[in-house]
N, C-alpha and C. Protein backbone atom coordinates (compact mmCIF):
# COMPACT_ATOMS: atom_id res chain seq x y z
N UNK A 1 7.25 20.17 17.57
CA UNK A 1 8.22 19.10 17.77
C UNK A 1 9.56 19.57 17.21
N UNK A 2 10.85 19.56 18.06
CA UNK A 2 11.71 19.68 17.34
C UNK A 2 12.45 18.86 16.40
N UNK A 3 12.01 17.73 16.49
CA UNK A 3 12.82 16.83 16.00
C UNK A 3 14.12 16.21 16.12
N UNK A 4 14.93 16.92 15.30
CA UNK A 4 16.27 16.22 15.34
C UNK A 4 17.35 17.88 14.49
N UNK A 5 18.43 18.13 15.20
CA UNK A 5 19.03 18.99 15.03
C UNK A 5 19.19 19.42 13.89
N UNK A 6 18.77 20.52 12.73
CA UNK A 6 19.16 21.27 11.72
C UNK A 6 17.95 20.68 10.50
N UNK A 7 16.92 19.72 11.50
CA UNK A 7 15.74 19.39 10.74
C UNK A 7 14.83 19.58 11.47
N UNK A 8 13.63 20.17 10.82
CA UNK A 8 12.65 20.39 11.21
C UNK A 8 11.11 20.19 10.32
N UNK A 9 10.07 20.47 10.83
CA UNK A 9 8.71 20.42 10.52
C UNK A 9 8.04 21.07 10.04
N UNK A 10 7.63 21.18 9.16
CA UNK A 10 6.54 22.47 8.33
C UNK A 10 5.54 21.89 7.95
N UNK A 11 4.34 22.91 8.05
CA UNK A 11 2.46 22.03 7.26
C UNK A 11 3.35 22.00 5.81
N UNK A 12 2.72 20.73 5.87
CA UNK A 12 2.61 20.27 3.79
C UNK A 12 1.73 21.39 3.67
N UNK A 13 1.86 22.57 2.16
CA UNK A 13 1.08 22.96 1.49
C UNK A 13 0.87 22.37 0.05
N UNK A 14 0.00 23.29 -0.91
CA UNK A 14 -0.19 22.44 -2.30
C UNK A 14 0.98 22.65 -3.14
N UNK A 15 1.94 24.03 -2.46
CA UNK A 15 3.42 23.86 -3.66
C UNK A 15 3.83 22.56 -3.07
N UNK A 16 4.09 21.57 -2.04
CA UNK A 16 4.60 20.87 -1.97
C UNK A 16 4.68 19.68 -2.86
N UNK A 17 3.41 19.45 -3.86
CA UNK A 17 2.84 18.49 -4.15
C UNK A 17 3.99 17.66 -5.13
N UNK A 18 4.66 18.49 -6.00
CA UNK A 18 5.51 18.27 -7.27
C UNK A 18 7.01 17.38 -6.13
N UNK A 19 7.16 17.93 -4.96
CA UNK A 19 8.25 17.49 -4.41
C UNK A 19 7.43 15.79 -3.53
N UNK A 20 6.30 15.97 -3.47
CA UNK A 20 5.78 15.13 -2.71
C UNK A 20 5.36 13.42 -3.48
N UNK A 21 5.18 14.17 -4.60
CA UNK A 21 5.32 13.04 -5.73
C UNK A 21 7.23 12.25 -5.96
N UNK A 22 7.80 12.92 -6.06
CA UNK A 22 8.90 12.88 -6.23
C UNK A 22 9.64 11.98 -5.10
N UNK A 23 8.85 12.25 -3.40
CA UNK A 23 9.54 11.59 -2.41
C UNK A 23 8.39 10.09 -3.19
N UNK A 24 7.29 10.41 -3.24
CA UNK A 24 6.59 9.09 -3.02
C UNK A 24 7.50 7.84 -4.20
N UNK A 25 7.49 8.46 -5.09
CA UNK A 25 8.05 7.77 -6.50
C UNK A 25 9.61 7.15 -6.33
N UNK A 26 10.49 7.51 -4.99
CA UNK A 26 11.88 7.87 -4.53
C UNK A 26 11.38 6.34 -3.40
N UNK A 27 10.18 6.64 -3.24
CA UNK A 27 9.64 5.72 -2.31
C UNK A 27 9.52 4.39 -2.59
N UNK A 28 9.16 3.74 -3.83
CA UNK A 28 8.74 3.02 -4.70
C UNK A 28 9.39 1.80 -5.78
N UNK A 29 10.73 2.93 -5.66
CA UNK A 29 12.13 2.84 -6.81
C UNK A 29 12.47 0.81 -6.82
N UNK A 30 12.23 0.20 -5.38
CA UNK A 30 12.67 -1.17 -5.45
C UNK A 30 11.52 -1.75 -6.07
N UNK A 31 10.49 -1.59 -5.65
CA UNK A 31 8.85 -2.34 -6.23
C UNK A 31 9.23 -2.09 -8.03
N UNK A 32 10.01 -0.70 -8.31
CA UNK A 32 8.96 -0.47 -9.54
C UNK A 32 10.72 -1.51 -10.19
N UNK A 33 11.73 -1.49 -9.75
CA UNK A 33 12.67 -1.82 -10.41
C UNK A 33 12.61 -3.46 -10.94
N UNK A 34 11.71 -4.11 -10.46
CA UNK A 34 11.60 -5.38 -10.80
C UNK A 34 10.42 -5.62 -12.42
N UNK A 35 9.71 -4.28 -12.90
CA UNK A 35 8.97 -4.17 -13.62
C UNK A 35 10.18 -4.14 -14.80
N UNK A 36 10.56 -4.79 -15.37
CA UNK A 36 11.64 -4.62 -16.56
C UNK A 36 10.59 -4.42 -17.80
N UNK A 37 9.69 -4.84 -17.77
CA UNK A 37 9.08 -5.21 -19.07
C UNK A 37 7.83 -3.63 -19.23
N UNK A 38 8.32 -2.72 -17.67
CA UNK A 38 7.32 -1.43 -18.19
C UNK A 38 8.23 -0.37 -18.70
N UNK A 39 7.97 0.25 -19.54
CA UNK A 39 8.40 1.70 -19.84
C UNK A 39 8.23 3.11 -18.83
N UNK A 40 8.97 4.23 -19.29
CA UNK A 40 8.99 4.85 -18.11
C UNK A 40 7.83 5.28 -17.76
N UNK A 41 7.12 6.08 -19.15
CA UNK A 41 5.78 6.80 -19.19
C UNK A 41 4.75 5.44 -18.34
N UNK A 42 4.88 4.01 -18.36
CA UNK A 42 4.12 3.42 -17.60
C UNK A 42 4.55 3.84 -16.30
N UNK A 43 5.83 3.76 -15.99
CA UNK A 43 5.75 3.65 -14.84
C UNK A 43 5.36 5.19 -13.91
N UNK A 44 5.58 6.22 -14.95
CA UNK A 44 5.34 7.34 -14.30
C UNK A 44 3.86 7.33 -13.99
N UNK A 45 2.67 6.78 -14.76
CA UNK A 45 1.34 6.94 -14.90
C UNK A 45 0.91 6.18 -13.91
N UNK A 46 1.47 5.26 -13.57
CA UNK A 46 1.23 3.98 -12.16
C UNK A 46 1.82 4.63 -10.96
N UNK A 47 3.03 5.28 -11.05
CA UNK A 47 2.93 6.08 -9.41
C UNK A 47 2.14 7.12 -9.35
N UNK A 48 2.02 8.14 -10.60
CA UNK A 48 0.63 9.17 -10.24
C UNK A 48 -0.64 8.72 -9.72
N UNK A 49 -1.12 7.29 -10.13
CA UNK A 49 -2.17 7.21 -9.82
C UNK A 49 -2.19 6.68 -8.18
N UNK A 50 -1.12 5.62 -7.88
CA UNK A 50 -0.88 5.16 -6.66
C UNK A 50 -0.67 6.34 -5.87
N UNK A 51 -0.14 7.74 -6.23
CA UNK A 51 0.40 8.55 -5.29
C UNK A 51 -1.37 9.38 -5.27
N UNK A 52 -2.12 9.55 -5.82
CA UNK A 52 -3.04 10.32 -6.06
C UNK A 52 -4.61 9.20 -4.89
N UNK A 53 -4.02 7.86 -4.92
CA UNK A 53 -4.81 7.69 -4.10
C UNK A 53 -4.59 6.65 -2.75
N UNK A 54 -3.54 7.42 -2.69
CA UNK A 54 -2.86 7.37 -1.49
C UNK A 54 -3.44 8.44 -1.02
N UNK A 55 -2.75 9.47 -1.26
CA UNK A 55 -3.19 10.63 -0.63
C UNK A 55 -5.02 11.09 -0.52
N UNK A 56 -5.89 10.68 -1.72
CA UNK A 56 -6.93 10.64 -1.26
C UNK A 56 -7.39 9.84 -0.25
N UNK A 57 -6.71 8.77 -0.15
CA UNK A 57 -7.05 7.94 1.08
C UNK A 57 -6.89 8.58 2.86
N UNK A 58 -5.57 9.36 2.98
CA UNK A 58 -5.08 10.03 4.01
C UNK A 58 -6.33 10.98 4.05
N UNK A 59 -6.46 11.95 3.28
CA UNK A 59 -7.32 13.15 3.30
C UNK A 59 -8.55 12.70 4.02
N UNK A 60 -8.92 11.68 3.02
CA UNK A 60 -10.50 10.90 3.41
C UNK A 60 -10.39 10.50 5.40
N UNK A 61 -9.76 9.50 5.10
CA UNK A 61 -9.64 8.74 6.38
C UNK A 61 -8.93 9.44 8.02
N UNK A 62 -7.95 10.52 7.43
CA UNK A 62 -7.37 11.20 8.41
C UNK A 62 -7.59 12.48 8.56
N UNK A 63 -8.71 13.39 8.73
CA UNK A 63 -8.75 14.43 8.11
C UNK A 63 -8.05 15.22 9.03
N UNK A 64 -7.93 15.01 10.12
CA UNK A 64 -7.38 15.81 11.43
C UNK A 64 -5.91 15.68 11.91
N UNK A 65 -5.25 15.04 10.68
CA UNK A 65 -3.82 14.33 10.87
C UNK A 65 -3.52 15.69 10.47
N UNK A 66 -2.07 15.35 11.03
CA UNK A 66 -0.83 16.42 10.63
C UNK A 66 -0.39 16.07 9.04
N UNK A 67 -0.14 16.82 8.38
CA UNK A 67 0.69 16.17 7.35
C UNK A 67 1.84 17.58 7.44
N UNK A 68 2.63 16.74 7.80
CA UNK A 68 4.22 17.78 7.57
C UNK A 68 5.18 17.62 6.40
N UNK A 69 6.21 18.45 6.12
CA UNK A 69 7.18 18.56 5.32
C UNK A 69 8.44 18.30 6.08
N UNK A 70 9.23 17.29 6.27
CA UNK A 70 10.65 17.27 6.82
C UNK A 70 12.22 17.49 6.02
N UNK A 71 12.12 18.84 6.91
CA UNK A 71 13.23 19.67 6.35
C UNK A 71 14.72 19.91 7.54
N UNK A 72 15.32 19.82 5.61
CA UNK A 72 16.90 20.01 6.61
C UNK A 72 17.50 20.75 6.00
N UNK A 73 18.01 21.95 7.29
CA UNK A 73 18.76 23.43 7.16
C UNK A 73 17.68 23.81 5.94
N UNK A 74 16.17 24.10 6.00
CA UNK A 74 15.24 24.48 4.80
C UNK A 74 15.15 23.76 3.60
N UNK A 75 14.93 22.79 3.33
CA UNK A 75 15.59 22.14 2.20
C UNK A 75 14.02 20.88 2.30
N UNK A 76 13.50 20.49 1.92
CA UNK A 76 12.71 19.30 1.92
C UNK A 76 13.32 17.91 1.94
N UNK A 77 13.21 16.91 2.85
CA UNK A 77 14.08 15.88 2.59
C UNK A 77 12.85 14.58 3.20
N UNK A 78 11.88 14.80 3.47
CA UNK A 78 10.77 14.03 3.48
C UNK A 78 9.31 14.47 3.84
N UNK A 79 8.33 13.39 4.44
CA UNK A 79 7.14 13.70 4.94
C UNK A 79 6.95 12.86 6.41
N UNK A 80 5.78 13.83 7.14
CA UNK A 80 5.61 12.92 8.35
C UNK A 80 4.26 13.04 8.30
N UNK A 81 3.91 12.00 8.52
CA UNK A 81 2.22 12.16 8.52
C UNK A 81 1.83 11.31 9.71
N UNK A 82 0.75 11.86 10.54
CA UNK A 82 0.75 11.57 12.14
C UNK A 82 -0.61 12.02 12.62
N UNK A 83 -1.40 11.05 12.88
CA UNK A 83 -2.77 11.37 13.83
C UNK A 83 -3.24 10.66 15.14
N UNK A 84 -3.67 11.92 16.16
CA UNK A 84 -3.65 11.76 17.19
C UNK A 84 -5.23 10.67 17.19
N UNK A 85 -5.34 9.73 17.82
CA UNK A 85 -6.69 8.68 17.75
C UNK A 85 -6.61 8.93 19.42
N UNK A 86 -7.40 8.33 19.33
CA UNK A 86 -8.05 8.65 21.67
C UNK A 86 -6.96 7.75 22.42
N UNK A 87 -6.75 6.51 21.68
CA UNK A 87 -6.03 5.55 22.56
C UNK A 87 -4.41 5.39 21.85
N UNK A 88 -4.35 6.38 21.07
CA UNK A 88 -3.03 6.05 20.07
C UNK A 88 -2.55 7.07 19.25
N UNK A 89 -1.16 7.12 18.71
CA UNK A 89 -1.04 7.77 17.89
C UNK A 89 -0.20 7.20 16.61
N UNK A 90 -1.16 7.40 15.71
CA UNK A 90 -0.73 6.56 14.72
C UNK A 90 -0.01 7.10 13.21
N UNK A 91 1.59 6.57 13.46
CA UNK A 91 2.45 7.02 12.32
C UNK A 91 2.05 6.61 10.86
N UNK A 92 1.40 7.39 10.47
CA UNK A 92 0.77 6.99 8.93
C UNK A 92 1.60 6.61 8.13
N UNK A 93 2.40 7.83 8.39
CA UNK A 93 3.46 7.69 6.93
C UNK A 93 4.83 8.48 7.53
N UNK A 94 6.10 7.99 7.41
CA UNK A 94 7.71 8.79 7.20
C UNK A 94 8.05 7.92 5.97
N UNK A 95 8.35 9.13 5.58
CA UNK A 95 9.51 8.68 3.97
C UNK A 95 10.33 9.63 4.40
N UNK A 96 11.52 9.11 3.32
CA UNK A 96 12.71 10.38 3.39
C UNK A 96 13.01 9.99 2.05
N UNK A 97 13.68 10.69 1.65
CA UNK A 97 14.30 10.80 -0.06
C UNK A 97 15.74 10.29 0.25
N UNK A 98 16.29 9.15 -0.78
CA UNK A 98 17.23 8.27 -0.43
C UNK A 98 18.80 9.05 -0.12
N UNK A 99 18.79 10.28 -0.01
CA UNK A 99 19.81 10.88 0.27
C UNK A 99 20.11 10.99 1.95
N UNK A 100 18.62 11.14 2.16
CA UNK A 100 18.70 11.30 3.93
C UNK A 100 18.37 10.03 4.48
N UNK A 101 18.21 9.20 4.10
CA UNK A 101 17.71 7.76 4.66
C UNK A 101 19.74 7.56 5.38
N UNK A 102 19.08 6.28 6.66
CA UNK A 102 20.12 6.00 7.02
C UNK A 102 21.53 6.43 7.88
N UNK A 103 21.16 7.82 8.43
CA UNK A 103 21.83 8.85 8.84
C UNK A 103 21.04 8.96 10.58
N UNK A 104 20.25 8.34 10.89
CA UNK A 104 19.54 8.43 12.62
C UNK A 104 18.39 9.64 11.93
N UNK A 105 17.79 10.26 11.02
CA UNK A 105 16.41 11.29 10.86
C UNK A 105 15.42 10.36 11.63
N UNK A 106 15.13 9.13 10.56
CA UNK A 106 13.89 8.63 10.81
C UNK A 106 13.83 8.05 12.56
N UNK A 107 14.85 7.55 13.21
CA UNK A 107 14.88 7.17 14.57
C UNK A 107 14.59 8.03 15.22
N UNK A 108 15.53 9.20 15.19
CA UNK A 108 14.99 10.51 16.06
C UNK A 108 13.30 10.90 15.93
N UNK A 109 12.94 10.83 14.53
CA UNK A 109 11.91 11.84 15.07
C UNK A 109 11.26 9.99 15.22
N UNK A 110 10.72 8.77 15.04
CA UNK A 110 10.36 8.04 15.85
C UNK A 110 9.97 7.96 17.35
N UNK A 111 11.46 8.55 17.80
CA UNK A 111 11.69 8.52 19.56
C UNK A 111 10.94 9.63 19.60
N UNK A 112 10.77 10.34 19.24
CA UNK A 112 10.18 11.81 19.41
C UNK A 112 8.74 11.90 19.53
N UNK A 113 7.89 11.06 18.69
CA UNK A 113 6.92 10.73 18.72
C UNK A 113 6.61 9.17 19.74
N UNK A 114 7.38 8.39 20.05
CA UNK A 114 7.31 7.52 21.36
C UNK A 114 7.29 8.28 22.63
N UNK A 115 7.83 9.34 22.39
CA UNK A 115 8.38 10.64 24.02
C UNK A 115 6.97 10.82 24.35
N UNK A 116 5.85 11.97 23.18
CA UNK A 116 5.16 12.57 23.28
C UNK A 116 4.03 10.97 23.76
N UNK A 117 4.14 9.90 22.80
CA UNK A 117 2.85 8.80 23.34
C UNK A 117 3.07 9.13 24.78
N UNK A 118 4.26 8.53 25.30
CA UNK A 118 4.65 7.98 26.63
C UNK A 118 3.78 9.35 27.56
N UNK A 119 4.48 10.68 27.31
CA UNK A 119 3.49 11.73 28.01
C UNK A 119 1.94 11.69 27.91
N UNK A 120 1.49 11.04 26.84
CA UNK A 120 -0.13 11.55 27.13
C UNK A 120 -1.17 10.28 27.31
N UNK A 121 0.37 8.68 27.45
CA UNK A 121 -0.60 7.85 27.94
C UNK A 121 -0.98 7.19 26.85
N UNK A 122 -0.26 6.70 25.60
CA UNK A 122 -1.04 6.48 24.67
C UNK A 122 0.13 5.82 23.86
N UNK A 123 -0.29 4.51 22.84
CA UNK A 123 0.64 3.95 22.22
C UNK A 123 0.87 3.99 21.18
N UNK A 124 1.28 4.25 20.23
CA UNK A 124 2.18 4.16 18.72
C UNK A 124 1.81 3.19 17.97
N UNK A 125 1.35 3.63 16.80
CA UNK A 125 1.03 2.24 15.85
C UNK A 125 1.24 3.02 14.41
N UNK A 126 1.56 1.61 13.52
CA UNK A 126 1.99 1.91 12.44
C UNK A 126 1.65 0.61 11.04
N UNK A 127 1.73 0.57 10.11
CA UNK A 127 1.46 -0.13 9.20
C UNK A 127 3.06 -0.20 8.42
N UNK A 128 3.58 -1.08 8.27
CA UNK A 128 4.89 -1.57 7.51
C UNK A 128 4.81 -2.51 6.38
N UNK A 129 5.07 -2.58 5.07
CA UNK A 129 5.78 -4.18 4.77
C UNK A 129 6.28 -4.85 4.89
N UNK A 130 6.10 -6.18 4.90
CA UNK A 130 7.35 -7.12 5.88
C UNK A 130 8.60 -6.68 5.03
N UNK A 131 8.71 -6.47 4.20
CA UNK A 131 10.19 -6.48 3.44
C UNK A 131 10.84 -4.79 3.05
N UNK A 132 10.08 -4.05 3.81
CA UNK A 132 10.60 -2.75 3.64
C UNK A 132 11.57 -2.56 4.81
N UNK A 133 12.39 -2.22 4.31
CA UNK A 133 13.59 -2.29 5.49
C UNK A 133 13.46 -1.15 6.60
N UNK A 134 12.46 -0.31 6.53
CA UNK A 134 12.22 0.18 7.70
C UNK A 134 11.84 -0.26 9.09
N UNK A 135 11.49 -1.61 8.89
CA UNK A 135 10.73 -2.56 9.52
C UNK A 135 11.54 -2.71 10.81
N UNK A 136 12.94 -3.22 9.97
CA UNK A 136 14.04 -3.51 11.14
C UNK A 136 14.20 -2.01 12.11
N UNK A 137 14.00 -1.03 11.84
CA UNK A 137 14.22 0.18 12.70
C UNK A 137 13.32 0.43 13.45
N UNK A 138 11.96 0.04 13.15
CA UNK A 138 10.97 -0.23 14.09
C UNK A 138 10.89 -0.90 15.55
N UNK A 139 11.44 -2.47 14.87
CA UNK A 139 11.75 -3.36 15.33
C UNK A 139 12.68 -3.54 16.49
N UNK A 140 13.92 -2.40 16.11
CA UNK A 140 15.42 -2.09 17.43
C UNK A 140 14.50 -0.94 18.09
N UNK A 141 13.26 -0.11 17.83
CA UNK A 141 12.96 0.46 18.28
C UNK A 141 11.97 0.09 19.71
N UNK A 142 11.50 -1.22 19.26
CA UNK A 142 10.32 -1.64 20.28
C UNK A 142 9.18 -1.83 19.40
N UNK A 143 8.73 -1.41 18.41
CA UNK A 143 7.74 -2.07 18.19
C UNK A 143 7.85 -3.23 17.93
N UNK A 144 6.32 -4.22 17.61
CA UNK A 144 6.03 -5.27 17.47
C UNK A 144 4.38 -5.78 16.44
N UNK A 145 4.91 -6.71 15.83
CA UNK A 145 3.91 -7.00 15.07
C UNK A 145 2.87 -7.32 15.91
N UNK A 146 1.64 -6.97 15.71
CA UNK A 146 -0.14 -7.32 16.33
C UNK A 146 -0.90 -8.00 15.31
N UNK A 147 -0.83 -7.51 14.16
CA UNK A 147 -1.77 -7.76 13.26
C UNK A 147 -1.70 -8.05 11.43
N UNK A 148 -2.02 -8.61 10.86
CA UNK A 148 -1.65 -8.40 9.42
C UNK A 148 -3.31 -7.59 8.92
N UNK A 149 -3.25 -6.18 8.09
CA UNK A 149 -3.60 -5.60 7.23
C UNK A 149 -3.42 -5.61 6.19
N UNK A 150 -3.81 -6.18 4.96
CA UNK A 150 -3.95 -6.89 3.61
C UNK A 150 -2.08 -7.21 3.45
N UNK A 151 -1.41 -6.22 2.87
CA UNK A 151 -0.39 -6.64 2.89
C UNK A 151 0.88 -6.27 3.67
N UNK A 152 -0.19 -5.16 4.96
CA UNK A 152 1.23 -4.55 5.86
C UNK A 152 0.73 -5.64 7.27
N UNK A 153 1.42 -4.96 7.70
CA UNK A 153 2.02 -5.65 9.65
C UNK A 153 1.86 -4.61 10.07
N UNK A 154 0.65 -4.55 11.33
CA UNK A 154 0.31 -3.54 11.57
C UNK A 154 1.30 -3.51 12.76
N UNK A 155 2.07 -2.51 13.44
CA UNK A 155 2.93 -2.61 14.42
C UNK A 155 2.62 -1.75 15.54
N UNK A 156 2.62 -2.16 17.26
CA UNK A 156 2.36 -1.34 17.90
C UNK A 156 3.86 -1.19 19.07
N UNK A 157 3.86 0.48 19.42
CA UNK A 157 5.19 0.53 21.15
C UNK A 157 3.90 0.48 21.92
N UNK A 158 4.44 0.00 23.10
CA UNK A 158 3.70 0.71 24.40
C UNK A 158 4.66 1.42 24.85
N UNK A 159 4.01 2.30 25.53
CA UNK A 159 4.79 3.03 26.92
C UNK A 159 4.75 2.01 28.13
N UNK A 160 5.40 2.14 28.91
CA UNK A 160 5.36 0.71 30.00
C UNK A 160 3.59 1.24 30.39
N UNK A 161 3.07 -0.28 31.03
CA UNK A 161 1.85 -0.39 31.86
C UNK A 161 0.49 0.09 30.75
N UNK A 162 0.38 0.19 29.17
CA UNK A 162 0.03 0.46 28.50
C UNK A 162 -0.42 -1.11 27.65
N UNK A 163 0.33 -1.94 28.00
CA UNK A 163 0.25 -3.16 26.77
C UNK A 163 -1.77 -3.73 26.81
N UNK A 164 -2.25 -2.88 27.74
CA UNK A 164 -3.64 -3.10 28.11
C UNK A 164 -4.60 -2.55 26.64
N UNK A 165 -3.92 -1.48 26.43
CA UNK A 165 -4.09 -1.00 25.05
C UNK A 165 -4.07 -1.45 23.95
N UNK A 166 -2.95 -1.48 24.00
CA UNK A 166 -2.59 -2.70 22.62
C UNK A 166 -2.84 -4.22 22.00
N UNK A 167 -3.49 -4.59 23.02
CA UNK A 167 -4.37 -6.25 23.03
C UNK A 167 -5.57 -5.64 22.90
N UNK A 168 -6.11 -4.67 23.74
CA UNK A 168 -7.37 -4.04 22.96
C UNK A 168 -7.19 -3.89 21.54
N UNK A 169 -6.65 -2.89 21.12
CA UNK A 169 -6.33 -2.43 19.63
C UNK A 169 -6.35 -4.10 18.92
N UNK A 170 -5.24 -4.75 19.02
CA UNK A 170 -5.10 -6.20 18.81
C UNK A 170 -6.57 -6.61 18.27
N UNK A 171 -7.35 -7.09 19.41
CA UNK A 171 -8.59 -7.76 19.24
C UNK A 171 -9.44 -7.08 18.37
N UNK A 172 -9.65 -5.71 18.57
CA UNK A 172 -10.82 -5.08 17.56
C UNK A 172 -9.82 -5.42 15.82
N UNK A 173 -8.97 -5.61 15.78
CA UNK A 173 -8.56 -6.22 14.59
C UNK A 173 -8.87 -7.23 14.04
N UNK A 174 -8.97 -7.88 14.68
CA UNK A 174 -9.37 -9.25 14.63
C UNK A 174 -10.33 -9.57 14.24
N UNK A 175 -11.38 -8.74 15.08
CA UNK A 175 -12.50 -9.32 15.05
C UNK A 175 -13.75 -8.62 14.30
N UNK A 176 -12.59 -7.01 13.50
CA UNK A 176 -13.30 -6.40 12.41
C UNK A 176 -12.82 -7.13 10.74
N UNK A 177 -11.71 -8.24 10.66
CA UNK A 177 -11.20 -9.16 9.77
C UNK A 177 -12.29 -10.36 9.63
């Protein structure tokens, strides 16, 4: 995938991990800023553990996902994490580190991954918080809420003539709740 001009894609390896903590924790910064009453060492010990099983969760549950490094002009400036399912492809995870947020990264490679659904027939889904402001970029993008997952909104695009999919997807939600 090329992405988006002077950024590109690399496999996450295990040096990544120290930078990968760092996006997740970069990730976090509004949730943890309302904690006045924790110290830092708390708060550092509460994203290690949140970041530690997070990622065991991905490993476990996605084993065949991509997990990439998103880089600009070589430089690390987020993650993309992305697995192909039979009827879907589902955006696990984009972060960016608050320097690159807000600049068209995360839209581009979005569309980029809507391009590739649209070619192989298959629709886009994703998990959001209602109040993470990525939501709205989703949202100008085409997706749409289907479902609530404990505390995300699960969101699906179609490609046109596809929405047959996505009421499928829809219902087995439903009716595994």
């Amino acid at each position: 995938m090329e992405i988006v001009s002077a950024v590109s894609l690399r496999r996450e390896t295990e040096g990544d991990l120290e930078f990968l903590k760092d996006l997740y924790a970069a990730s976090r910064e509004r949730e943890l800023a309302v904690l006045v009453d924790w110290g830092d060492d708390q708060k550092r010990e509460f994203l290690e553990q949140q970041f530690n099983a997070q990622r065991s969760h991905y490993l476990k549950h996605y084993a065949d996902a991509r997990f990439d490094i998103i880089e600009r002009s070589g430089s690390p400036i987020g993650r993309l994490y992305v697995a192909e399912l039979t009827q879907e492809i589902r955006l696990m995870d984009i972060a960016l580190m608050p320097a690159a947020r807000n600049c068209g990264t995360g839209g581009k490679i979005c569309s980029e991954i809507m391009a590739r659904a649209t070619r192989l027939g298959k629709i886009v889904s994703l998990h959001v918080e209602d109040d993470n402001p990525a939501k709205r970029l989703y949202e100008r993008l085409g997706f749409v809420a289907v479902g609530d997952v404990t505390f995300y909104k699960l969101m699906h695009w179609c490609p046109p003539g596809l929405a047959h999919i996505s009421e499928a997807i829809a219902a087995q939600l439903k009716t595994a709740s």
